[in-house]
N, C-alpha and C. Protein backbone atom coordinates (compact mmCIF):
# COMPACT_ATOMS: atom_id res chain seq x y z
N UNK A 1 82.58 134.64 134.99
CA UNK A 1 82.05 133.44 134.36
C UNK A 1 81.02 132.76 135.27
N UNK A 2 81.26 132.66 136.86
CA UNK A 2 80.10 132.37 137.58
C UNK A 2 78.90 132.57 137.56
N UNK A 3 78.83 133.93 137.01
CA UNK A 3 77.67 134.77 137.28
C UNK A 3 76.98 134.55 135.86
N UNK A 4 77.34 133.94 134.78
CA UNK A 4 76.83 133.59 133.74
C UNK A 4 76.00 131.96 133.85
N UNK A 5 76.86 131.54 134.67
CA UNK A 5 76.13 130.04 135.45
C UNK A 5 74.87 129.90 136.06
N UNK A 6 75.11 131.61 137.34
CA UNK A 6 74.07 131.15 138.07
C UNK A 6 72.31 132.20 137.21
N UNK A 7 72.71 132.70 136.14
CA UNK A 7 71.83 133.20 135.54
C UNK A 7 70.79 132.45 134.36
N UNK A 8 71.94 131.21 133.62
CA UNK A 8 71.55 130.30 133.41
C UNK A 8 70.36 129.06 134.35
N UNK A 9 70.86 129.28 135.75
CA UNK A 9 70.32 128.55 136.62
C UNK A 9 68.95 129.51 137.18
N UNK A 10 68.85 130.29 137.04
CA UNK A 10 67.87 131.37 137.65
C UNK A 10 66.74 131.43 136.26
N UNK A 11 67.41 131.55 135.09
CA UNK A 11 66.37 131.08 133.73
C UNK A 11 65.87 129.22 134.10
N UNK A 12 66.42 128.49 134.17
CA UNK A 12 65.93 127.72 134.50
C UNK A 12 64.99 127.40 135.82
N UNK A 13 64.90 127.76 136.69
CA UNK A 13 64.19 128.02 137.65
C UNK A 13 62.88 128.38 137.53
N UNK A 14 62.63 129.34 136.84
CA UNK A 14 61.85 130.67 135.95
C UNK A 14 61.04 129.53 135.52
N UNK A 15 61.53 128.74 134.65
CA UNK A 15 61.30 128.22 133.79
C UNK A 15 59.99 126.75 134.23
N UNK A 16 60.96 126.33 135.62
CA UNK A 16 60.25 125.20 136.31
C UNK A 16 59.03 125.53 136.97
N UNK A 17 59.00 127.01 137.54
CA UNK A 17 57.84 127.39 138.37
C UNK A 17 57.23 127.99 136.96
N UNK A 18 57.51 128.28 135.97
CA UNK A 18 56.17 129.03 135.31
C UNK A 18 55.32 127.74 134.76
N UNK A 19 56.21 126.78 134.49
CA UNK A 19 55.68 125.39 133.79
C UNK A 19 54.84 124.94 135.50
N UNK A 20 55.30 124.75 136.12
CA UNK A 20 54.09 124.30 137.43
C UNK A 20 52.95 124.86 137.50
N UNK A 21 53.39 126.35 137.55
CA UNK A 21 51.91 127.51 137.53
C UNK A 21 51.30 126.84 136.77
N UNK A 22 51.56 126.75 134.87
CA UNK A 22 50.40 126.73 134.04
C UNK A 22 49.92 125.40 133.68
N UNK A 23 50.91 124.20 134.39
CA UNK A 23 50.18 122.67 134.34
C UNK A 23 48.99 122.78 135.72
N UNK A 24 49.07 123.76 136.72
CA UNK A 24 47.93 123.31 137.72
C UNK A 24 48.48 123.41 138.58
N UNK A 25 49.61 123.92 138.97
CA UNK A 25 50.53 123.38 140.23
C UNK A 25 50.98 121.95 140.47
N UNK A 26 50.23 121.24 140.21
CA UNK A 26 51.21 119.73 140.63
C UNK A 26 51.54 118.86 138.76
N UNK A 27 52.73 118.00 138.77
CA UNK A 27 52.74 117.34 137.41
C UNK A 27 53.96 116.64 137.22
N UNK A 28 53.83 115.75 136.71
CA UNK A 28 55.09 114.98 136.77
C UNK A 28 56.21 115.12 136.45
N UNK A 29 57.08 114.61 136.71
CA UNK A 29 59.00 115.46 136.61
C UNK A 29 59.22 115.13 135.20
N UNK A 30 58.42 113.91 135.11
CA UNK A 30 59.40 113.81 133.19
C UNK A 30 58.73 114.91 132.11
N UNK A 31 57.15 115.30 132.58
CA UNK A 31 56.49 116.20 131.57
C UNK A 31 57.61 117.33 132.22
N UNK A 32 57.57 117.43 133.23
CA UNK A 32 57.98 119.02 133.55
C UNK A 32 59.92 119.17 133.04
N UNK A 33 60.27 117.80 132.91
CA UNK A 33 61.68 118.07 132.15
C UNK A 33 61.42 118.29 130.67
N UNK A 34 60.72 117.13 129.75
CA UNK A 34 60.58 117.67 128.53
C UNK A 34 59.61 118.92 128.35
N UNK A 35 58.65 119.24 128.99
CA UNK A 35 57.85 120.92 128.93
C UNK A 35 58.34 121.81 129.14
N UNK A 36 59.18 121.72 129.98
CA UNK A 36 59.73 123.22 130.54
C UNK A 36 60.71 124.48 130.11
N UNK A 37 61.83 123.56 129.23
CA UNK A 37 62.52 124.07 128.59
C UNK A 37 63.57 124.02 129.40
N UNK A 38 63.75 123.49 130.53
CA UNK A 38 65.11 123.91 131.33
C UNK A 38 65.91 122.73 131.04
N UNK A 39 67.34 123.18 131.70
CA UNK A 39 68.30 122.31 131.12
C UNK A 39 67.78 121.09 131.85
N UNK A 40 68.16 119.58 131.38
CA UNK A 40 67.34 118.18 131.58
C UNK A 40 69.00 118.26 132.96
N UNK A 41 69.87 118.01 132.74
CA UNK A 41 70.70 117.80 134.01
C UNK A 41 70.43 118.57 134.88
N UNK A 42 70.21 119.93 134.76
CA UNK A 42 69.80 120.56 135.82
C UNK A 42 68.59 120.35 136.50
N UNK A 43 67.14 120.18 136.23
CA UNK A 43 66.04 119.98 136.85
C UNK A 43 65.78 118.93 138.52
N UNK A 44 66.71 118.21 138.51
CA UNK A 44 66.60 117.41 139.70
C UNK A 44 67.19 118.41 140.97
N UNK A 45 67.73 119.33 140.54
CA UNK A 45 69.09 119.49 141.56
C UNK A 45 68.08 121.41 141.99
N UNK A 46 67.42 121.71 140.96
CA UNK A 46 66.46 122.47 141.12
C UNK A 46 65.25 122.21 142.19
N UNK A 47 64.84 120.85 141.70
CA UNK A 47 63.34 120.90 142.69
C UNK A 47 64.23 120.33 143.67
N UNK A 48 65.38 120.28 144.00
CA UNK A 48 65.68 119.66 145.50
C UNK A 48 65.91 121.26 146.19
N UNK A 49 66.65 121.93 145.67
CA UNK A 49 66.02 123.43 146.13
C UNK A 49 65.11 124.08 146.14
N UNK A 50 63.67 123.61 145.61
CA UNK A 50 62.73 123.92 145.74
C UNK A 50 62.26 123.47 146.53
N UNK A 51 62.33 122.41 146.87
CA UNK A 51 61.89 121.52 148.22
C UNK A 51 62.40 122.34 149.00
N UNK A 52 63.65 122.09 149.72
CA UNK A 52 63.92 122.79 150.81
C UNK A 52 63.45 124.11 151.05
N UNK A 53 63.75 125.17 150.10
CA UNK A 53 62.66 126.72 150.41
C UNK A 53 61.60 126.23 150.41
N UNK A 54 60.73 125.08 150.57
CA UNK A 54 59.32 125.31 150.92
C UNK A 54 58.35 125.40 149.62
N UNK A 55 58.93 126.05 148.52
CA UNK A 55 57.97 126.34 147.36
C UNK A 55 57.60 124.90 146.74
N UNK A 56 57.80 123.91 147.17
CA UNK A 56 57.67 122.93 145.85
C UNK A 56 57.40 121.71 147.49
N UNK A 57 56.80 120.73 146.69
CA UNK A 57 56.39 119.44 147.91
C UNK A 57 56.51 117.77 147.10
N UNK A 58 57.09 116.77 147.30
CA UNK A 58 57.09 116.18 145.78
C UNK A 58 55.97 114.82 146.86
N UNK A 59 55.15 114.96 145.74
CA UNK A 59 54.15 114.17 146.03
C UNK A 59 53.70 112.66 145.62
N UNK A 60 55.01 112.43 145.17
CA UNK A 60 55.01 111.29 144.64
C UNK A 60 57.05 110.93 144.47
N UNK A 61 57.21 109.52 145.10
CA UNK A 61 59.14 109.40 144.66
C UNK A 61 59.48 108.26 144.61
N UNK A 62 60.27 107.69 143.43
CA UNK A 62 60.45 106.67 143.34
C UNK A 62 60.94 105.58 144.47
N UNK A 63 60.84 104.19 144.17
CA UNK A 63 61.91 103.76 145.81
C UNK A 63 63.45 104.26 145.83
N UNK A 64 63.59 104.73 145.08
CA UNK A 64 65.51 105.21 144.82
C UNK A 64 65.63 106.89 146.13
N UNK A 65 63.82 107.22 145.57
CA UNK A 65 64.08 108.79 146.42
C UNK A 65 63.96 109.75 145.78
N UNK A 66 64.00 109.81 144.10
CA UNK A 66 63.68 110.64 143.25
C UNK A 66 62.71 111.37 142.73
N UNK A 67 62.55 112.44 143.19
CA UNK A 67 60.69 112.72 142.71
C UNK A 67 60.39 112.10 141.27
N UNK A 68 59.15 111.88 141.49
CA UNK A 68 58.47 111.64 140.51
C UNK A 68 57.40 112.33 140.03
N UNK A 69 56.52 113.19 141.16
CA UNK A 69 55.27 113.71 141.03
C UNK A 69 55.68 114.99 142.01
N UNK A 70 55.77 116.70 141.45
CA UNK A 70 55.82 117.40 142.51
C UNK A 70 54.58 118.46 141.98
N UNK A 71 54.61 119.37 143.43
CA UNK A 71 53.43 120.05 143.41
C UNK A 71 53.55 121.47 144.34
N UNK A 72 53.12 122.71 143.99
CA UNK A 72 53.70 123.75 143.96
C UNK A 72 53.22 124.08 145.83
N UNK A 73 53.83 124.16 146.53
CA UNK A 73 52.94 124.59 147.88
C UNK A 73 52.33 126.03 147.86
N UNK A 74 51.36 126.04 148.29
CA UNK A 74 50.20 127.22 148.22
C UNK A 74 49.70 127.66 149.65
């Protein structure tokens, strides 16, 4: 049953970097939650792993700490 989780999570992923690719690389978290197709609870917890591997940079965050604006590192 795990492995049905983390495949779900790996489609979503998919999902966040192909939507970055074809907005330009950089774009805001709420387009990129309603555009993307990935699950809406999941997306925060995504680009915070994207952050850390390096692939993702958030270029903009609310005062709370929350991205607001991220952008694909190149």
């Amino acid at each position: 049953m795990e492995m049905k989780i983390d495949n779900f999570k790996m489609q979503d992923r998919c999902r966040v970097l192909d939507f970055l690719e074809k907005a330009g690389g950089e774009v805001a978290v709420s387009d990129l939650i309603e555009g993307s197709g990935a699950e809406k609870l999941r997306v925060y917890a995504l680009l915070h792993e994207l952050v850390l591997e390096k692939q993702l940079r958030v270029v903009k965050e609310s005062e709370w700490g929350a991205p607001e604006t991220v952008a694909l590192n190149k």
